[in-house]
C-alpha atoms as a PDB file:
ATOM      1  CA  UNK A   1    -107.593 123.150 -54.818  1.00  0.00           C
ATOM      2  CA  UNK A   2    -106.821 126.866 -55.318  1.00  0.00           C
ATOM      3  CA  UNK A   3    -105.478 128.979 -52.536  1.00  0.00           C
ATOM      4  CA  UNK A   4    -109.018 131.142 -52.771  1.00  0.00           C
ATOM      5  CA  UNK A   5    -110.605 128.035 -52.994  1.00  0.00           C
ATOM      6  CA  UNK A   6    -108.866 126.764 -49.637  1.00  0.00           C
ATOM      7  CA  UNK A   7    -109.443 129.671 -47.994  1.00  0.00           C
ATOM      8  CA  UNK A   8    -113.267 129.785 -48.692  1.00  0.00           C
ATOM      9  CA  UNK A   9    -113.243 126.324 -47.519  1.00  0.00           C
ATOM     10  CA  UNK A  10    -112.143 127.103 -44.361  1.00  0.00           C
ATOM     11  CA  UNK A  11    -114.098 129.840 -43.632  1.00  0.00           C
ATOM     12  CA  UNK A  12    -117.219 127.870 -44.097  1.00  0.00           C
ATOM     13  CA  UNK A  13    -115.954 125.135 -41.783  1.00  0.00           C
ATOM     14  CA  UNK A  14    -114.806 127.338 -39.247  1.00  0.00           C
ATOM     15  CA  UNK A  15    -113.529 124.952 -36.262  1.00  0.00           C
ATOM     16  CA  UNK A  16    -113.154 122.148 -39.066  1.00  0.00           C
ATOM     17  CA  UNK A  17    -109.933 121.563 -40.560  1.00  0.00           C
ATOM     18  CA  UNK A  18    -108.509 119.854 -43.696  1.00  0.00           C
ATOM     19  CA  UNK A  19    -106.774 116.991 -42.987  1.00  0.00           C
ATOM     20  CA  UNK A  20    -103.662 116.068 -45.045  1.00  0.00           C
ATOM     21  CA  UNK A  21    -103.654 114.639 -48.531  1.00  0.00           C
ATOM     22  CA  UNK A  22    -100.953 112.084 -49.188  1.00  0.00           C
ATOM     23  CA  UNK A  23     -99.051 113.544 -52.473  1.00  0.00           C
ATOM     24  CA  UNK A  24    -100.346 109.898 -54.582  1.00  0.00           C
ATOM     25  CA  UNK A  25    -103.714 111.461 -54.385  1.00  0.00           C
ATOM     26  CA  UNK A  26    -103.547 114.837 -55.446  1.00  0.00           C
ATOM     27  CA  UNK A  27    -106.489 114.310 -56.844  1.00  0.00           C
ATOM     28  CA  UNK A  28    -108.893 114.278 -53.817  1.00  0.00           C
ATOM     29  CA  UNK A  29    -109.326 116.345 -50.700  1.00  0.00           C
ATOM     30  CA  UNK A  30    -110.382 115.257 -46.801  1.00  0.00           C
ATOM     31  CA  UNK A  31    -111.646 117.773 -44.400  1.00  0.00           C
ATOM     32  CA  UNK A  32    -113.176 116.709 -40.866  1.00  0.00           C
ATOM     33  CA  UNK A  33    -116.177 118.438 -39.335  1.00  0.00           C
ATOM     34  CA  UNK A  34    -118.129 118.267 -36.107  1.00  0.00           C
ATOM     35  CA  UNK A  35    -121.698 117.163 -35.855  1.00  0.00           C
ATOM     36  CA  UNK A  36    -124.194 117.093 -32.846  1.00  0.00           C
ATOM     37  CA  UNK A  37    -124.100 113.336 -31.869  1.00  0.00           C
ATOM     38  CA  UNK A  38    -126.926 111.494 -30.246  1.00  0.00           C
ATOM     39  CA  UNK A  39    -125.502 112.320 -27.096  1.00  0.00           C
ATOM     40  CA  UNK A  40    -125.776 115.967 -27.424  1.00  0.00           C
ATOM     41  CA  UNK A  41    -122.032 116.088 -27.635  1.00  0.00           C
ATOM     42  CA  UNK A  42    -120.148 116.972 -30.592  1.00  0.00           C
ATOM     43  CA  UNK A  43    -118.547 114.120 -32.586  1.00  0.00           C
ATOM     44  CA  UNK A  44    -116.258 114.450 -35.898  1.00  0.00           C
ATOM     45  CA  UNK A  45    -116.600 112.922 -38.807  1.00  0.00           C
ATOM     46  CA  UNK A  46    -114.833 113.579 -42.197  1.00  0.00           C
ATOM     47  CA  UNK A  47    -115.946 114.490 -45.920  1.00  0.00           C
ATOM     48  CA  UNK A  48    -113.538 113.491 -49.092  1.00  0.00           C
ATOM     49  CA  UNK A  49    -114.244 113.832 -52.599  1.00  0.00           C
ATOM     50  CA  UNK A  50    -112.569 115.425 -56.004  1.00  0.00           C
ATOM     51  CA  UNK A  51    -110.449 118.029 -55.731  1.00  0.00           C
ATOM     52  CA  UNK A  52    -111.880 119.001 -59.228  1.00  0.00           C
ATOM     53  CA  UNK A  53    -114.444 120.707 -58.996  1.00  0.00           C
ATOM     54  CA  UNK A  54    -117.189 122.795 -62.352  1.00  0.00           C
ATOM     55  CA  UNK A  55    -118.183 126.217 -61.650  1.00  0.00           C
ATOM     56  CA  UNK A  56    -121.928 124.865 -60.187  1.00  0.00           C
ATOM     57  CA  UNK A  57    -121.496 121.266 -59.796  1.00  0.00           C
ATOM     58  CA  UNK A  58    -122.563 119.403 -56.472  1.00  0.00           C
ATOM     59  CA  UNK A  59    -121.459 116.272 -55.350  1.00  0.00           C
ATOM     60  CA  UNK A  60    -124.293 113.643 -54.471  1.00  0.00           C
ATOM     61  CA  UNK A  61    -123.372 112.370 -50.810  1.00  0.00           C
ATOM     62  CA  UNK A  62    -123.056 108.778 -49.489  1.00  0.00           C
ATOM     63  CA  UNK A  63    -122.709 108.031 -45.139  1.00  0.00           C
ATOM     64  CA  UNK A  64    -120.089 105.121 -45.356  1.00  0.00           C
ATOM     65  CA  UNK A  65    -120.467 103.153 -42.556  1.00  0.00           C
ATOM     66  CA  UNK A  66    -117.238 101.133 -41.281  1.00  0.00           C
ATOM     67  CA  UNK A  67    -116.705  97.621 -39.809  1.00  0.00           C
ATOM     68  CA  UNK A  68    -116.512  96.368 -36.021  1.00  0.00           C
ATOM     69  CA  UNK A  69    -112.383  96.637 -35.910  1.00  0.00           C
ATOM     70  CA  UNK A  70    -113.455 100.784 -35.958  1.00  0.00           C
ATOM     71  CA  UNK A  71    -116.459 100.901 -33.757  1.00  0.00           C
ATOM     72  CA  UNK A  72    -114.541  99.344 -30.846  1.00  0.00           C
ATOM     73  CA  UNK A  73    -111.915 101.947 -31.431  1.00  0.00           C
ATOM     74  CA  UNK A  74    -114.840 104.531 -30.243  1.00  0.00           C
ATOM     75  CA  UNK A  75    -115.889 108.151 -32.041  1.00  0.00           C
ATOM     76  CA  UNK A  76    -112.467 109.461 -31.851  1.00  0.00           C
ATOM     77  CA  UNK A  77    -110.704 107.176 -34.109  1.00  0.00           C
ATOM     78  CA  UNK A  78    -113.655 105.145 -35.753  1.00  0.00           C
ATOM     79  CA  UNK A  79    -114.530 108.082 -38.443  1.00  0.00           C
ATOM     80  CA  UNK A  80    -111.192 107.654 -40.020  1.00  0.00           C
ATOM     81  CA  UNK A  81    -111.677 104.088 -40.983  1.00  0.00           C
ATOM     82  CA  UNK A  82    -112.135 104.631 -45.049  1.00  0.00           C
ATOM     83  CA  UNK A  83    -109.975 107.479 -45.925  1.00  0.00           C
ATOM     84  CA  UNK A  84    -107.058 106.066 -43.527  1.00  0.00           C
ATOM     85  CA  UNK A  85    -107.517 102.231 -43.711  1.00  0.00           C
ATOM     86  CA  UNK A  86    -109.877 101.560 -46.317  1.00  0.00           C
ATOM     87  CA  UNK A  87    -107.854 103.429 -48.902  1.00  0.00           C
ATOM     88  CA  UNK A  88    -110.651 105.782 -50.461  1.00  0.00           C
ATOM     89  CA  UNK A  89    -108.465 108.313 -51.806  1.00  0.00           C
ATOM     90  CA  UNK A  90    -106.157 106.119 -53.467  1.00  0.00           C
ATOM     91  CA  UNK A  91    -109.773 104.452 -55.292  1.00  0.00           C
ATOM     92  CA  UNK A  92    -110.558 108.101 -56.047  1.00  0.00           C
ATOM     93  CA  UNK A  93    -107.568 108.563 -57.461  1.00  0.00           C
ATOM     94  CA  UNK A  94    -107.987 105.265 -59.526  1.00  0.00           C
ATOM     95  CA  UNK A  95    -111.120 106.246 -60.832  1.00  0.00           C
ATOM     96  CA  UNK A  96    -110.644 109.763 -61.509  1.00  0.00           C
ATOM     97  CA  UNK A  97    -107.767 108.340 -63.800  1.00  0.00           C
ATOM     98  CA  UNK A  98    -108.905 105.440 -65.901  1.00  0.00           C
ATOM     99  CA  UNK A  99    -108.242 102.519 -66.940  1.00  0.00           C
ATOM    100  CA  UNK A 100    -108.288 100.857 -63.788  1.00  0.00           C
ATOM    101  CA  UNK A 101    -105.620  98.350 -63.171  1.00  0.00           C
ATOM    102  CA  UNK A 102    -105.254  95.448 -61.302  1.00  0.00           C
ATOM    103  CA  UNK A 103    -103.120  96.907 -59.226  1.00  0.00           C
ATOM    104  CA  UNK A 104    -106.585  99.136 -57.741  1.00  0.00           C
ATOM    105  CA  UNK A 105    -108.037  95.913 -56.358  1.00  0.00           C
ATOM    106  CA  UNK A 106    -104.741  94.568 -54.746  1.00  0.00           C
ATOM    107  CA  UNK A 107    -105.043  91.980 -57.028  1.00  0.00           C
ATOM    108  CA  UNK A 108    -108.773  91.360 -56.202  1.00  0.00           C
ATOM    109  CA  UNK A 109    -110.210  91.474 -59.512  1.00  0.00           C
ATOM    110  CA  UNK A 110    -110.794  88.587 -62.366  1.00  0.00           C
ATOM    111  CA  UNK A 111    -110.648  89.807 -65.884  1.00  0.00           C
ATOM    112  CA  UNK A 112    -113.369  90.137 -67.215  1.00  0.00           C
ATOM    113  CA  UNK A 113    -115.191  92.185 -64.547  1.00  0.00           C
ATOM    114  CA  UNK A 114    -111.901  94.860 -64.381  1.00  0.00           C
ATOM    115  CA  UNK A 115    -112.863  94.710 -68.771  1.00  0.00           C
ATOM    116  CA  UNK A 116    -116.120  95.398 -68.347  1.00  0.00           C
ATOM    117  CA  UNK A 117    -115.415  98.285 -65.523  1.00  0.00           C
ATOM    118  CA  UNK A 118    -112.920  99.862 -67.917  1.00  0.00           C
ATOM    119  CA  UNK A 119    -115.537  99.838 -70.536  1.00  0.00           C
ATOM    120  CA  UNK A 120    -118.330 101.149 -68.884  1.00  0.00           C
ATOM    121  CA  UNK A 121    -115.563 103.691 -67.717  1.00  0.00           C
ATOM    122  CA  UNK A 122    -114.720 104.732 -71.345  1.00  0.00           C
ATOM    123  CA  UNK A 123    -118.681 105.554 -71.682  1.00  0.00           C
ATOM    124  CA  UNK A 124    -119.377 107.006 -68.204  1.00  0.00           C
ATOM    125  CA  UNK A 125    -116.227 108.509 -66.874  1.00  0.00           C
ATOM    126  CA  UNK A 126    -116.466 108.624 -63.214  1.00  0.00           C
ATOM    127  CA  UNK A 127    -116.977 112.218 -61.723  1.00  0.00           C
ATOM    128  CA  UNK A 128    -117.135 111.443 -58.000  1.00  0.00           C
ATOM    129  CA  UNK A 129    -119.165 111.826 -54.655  1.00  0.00           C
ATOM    130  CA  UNK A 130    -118.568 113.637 -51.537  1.00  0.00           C
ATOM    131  CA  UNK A 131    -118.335 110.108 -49.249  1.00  0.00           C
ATOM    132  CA  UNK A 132    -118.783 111.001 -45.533  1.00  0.00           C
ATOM    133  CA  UNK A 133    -116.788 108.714 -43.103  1.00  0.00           C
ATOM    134  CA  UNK A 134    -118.711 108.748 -39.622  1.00  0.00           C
ATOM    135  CA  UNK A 135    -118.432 106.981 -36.389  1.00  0.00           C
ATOM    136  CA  UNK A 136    -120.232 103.491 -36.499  1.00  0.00           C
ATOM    137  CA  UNK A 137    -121.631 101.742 -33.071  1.00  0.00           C
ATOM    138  CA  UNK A 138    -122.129  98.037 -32.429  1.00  0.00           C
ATOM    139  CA  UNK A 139    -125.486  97.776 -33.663  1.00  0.00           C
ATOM    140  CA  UNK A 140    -125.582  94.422 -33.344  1.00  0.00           C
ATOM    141  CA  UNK A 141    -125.698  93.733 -30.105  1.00  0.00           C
ATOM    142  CA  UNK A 142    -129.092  92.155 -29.435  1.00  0.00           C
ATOM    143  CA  UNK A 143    -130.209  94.074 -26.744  1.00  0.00           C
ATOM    144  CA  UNK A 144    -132.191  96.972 -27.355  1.00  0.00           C
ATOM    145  CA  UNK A 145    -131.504  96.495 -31.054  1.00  0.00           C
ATOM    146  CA  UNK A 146    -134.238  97.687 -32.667  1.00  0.00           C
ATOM    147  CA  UNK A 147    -134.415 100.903 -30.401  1.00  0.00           C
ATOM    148  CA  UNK A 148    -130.990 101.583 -31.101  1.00  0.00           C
ATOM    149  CA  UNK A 149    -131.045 100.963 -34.696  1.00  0.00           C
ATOM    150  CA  UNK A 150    -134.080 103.309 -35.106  1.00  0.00           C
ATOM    151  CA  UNK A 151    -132.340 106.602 -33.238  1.00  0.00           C
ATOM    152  CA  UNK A 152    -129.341 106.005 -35.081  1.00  0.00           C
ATOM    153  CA  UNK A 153    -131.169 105.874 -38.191  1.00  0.00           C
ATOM    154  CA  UNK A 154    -132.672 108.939 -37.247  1.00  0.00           C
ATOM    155  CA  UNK A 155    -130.043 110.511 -36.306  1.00  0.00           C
ATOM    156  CA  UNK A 156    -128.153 110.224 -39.779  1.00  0.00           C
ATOM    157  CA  UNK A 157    -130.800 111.169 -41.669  1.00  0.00           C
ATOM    158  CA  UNK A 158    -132.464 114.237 -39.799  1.00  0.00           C
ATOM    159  CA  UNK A 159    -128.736 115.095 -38.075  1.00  0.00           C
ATOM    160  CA  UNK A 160    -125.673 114.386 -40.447  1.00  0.00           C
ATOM    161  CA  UNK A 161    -126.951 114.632 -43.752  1.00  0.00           C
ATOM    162  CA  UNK A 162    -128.276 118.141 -43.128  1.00  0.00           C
ATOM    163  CA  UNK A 163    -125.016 118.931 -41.458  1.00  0.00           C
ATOM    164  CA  UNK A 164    -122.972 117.715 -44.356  1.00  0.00           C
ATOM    165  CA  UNK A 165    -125.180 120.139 -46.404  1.00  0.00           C
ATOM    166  CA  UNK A 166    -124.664 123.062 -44.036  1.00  0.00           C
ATOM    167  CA  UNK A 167    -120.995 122.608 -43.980  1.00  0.00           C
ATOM    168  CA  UNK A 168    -120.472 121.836 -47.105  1.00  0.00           C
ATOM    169  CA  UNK A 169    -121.878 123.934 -49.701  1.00  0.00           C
ATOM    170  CA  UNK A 170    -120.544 121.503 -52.892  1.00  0.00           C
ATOM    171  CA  UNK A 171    -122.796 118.960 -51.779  1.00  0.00           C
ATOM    172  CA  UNK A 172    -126.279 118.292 -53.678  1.00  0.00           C
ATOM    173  CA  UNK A 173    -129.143 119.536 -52.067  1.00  0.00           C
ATOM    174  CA  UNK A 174    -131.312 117.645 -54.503  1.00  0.00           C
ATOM    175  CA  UNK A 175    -133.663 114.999 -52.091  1.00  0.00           C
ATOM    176  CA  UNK A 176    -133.054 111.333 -52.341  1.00  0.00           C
ATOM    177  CA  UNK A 177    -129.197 112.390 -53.991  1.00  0.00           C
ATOM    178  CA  UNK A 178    -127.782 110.538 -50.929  1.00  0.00           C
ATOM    179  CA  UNK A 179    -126.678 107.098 -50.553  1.00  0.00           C
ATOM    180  CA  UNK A 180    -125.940 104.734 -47.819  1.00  0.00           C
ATOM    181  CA  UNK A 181    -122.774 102.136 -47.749  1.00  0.00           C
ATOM    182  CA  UNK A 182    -120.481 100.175 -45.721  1.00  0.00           C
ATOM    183  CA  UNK A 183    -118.596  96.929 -44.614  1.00  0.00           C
ATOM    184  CA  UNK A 184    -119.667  93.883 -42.656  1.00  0.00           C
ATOM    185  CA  UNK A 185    -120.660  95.550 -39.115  1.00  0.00           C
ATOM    186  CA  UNK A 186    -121.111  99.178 -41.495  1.00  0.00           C
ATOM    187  CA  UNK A 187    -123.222  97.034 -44.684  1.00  0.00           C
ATOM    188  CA  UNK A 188    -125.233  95.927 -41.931  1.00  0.00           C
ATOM    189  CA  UNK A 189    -126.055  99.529 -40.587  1.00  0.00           C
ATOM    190  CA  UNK A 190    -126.011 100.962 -44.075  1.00  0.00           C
ATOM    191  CA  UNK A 191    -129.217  98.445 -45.122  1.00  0.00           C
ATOM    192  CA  UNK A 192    -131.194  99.480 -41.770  1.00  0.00           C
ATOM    193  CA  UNK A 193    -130.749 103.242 -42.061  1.00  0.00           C
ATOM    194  CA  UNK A 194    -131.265 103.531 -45.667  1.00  0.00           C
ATOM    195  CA  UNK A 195    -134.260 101.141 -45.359  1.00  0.00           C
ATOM    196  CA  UNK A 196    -135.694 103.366 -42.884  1.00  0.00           C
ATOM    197  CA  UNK A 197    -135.383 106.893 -44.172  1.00  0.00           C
ATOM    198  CA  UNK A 198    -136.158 105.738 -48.009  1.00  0.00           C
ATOM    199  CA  UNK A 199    -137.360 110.272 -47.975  1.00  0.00           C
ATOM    200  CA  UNK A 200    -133.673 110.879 -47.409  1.00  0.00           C
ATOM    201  CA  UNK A 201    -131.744 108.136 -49.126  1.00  0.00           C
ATOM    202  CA  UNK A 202    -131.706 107.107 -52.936  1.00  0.00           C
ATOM    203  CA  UNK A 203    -129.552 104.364 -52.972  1.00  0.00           C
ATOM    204  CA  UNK A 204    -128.199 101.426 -50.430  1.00  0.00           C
ATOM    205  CA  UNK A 205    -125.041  99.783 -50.972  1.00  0.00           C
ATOM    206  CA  UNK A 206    -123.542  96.783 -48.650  1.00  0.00           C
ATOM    207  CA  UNK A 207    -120.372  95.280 -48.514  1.00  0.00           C
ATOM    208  CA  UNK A 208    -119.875  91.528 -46.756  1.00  0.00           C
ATOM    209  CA  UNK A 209    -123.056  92.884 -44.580  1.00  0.00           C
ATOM    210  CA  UNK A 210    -123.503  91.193 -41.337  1.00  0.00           C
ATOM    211  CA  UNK A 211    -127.138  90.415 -41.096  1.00  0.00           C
ATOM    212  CA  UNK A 212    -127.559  86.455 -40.361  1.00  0.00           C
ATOM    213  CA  UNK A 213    -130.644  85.873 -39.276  1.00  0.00           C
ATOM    214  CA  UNK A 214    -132.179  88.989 -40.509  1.00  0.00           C
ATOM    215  CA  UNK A 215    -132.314  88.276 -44.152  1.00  0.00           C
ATOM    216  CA  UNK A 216    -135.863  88.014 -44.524  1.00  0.00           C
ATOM    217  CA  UNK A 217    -136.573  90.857 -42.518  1.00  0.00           C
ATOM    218  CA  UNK A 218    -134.696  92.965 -44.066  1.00  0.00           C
ATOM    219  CA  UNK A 219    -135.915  92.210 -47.662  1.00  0.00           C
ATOM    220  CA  UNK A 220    -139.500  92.418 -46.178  1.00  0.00           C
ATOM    221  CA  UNK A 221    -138.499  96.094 -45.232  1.00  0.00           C
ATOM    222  CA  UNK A 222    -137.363  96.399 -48.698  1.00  0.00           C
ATOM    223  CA  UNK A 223    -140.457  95.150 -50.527  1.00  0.00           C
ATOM    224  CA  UNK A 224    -142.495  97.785 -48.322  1.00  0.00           C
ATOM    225  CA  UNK A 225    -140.445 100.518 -49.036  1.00  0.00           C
ATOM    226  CA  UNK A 226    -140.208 100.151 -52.930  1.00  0.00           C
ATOM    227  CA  UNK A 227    -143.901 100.153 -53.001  1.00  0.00           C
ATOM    228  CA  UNK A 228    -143.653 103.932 -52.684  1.00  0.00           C
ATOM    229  CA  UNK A 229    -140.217 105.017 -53.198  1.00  0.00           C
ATOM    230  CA  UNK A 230    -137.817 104.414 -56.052  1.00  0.00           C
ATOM    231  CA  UNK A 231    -134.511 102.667 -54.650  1.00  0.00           C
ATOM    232  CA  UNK A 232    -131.373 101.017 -55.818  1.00  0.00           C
ATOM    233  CA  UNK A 233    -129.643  98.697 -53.947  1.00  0.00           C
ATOM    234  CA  UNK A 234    -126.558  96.916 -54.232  1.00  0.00           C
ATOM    235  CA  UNK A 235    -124.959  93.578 -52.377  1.00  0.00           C
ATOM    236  CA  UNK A 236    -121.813  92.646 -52.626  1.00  0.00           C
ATOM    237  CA  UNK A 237    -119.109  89.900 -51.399  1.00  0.00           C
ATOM    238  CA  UNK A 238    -116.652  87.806 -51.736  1.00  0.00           C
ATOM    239  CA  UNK A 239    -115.384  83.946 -52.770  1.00  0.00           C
ATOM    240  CA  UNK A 240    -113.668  83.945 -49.229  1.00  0.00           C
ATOM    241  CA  UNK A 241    -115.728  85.709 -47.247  1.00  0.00           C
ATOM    242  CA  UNK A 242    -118.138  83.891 -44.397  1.00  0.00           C
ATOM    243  CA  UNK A 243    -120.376  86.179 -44.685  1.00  0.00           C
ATOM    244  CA  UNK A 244    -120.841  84.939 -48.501  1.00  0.00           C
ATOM    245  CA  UNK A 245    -124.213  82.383 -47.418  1.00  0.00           C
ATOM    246  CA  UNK A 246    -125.563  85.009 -45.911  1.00  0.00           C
ATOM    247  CA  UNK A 247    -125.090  87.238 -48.346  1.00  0.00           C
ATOM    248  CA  UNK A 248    -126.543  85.208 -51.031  1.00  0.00           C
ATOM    249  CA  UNK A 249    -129.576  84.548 -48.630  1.00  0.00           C
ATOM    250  CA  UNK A 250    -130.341  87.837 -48.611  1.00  0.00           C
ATOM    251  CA  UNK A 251    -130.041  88.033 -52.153  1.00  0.00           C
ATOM    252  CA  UNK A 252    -132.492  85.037 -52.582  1.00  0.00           C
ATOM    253  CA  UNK A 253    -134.888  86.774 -50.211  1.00  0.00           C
ATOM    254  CA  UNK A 254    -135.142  90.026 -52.442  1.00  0.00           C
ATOM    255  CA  UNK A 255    -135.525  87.965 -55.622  1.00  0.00           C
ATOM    256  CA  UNK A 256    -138.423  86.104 -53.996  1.00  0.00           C
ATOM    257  CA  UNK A 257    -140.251  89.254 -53.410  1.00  0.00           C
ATOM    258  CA  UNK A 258    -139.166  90.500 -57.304  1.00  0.00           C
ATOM    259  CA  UNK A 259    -137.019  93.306 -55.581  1.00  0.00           C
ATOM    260  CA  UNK A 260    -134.397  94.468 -58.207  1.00  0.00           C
ATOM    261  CA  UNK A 261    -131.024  94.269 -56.932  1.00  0.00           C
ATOM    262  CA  UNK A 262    -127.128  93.936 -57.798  1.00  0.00           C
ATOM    263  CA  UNK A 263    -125.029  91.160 -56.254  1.00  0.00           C
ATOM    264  CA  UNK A 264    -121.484  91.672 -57.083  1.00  0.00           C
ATOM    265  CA  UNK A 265    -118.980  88.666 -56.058  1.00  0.00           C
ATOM    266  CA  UNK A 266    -115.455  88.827 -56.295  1.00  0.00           C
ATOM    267  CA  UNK A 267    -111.952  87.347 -55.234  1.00  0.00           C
ATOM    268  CA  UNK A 268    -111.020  88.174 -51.731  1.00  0.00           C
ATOM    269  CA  UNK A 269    -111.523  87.439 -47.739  1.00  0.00           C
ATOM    270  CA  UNK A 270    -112.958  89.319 -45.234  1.00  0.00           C
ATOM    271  CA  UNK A 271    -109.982  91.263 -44.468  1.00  0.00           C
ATOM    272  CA  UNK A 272    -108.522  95.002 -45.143  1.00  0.00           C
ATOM    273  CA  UNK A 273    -107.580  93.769 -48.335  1.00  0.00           C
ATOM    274  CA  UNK A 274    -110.722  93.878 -49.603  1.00  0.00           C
ATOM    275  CA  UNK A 275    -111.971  96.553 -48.131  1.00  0.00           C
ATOM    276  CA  UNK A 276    -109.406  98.248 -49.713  1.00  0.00           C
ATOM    277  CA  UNK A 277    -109.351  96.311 -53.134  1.00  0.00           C
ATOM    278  CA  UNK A 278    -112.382  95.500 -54.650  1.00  0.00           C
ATOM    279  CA  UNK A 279    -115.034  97.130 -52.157  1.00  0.00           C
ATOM    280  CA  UNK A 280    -114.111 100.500 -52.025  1.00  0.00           C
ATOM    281  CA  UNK A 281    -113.646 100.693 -55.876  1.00  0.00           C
ATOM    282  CA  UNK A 282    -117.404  98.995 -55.508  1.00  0.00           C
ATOM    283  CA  UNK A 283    -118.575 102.081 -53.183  1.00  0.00           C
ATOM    284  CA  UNK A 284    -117.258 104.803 -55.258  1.00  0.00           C
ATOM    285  CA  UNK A 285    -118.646 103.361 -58.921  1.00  0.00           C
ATOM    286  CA  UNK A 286    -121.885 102.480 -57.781  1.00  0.00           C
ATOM    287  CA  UNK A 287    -123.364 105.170 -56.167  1.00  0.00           C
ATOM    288  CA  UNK A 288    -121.353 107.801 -58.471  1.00  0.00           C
ATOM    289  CA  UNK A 289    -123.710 105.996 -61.318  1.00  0.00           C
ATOM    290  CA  UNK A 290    -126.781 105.671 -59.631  1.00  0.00           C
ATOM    291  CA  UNK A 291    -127.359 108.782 -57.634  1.00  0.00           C
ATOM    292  CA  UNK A 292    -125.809 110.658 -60.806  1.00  0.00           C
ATOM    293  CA  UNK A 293    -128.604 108.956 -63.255  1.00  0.00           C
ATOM    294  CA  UNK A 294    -131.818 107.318 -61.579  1.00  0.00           C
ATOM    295  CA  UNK A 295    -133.155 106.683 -65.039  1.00  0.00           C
ATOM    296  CA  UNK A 296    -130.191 104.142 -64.856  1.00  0.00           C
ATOM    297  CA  UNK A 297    -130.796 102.347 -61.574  1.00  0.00           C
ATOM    298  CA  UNK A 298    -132.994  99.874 -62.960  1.00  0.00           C
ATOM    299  CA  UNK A 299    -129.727  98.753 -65.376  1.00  0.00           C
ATOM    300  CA  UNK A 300    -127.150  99.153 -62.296  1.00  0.00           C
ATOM    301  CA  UNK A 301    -129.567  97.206 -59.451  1.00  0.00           C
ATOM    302  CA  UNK A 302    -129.883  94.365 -62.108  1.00  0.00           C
ATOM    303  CA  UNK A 303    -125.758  94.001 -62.876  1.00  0.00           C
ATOM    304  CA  UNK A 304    -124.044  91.044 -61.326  1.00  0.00           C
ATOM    305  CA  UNK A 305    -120.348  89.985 -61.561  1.00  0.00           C
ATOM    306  CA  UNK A 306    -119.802  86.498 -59.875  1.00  0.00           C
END
């Protein structure tokens, strides 16, 4: 980032800040922000994407949601959980310089999906989103659920995505250029809210989702919403995660009602490891190449690597 650059940043966030950017990732940038929470209060949440940046360009946004370990740490620390634990810049940073190694995925990867990433790398070189980290509650909890899940839902779309745009002038304007993603408590969320505001958000990714028992209703949702609205969506999981049956249910569910969908299945737990391994490489690459080319979803929604 250049000093005018910097400056002009700041000035537009005004009480925001940037937060620091470890010297392996030179490449990508952080910066928090406050937003009006549901509570009336102000809550922060934090932007990163390339440092890079063409005279013009605007970077399509995705809300990544994060998993229960962060929502019981509460809004103050919660909104940290992908650039801090989740390593997002250093999968920026992976991306942004290609090939991708094994090294990206901790390890997480077999070898013929990391081929086929490099290659489709080689022909679409990844150029990045602005990914928003945000505070995620225990939407889970059965009581109240569905009143819960619908103001938070609401609250995303008609509170932080417009504030995202306010504060951040590189972001797209463009409607439907936003996605949704997150892990196990956050894939969960990131299936209702995108489900709900299909006007706001073009494409729904979830990682290890935790939504047993809710499979069918969820890919009823789905079926109703891409009777009017063009959407891709993307599953994914992991040989040793528990949440693998359920994920796969889901799956099942959507192919049943002919709903076009990835499912992408690799090594790993349900763990940090592959949060940071093989599903926030997953986050980054899909919705960089669907919300960058919807003539391409249909092609990306149908991939699967098992």
């Amino acid at each position: 980032m250049t000093r005018r650059w910097t400056c002009l940043l700041l000035t537009v966030l005004g009480a925001s800040f940037l937060l620091p950017v470890h010297a392996a990732d030179e490449l990508v940038q952080s910066a928090r922000f406050s937003v009006v929470g549901q509570d009336g209060k102000n809550q922060t949440a934090v932007g990163t994407w390339p440092k890079a940046h063409k005279k013009g360009e605007r970077w399509p946004i995705v809300i990544a949601f994060s998993g229960m370990t962060e929502s019981r740490e509460g809004p103050a620390r919660g909104y940290l959980a992908w650039p801090e634990k989740y390593g997002l810049l250093q999968a920026f940073s992976a991306l942004l310089t290609p090939p991708l190694s094994r090294a990206a995925f901790g390890g997480l990867v077999r070898e013929a999906h990391l081929s086929a990433l490099n290659a489709e790398l080689k022909t679409l070189p990844f150029k990045g989103v602005f990914v928003v980290g945000v505070y995620t509650p225990d939407l889970l909890a059965p009581e109240d659920r569905e009143a819960r899940t619908a103001a938070y839902a609401a609250w995303v779309a008609n509170v932080l995505v417009p504030r995202v745009r306010d504060v951040f002038p590189v972001t797209s304007s463009t409607a439907r250029e936003v996605g949704v993603d997150g892990v196990s408590l956050g894939g969960a969320v990131a299936l209702e809210v995108g489900l709900r505001h299909p006007e706001v958000f073009g494409t729904i990714g979830a990682l290890q989702p935790a939504v047993r028992g809710r499979e069918a209703q969820l890919a009823e949702r789905a079926s109703q919403v891409l009777a009017h609205h063009a959407l891709a969506i993307r599953l994914a999981s992991s040989d040793g995660d528990p949440l693998l049956p359920v994920v796969r249910t889901l799956s099942a569910q959507l192919r049943k009602r002919q709903i076009p969908h990835g499912l992408v299945v690799t090594p790993g737990g349900h763990d940090y490891a592959y949060n940071r391994g093989p599903g926030v490489i997953e986050l980054l690459r899909f919705h960089d190449r669907a919300l960058r080319a919807p003539e391409l979803r249909p092609g990306l929604a149908g991939e699967s690597s098992k």
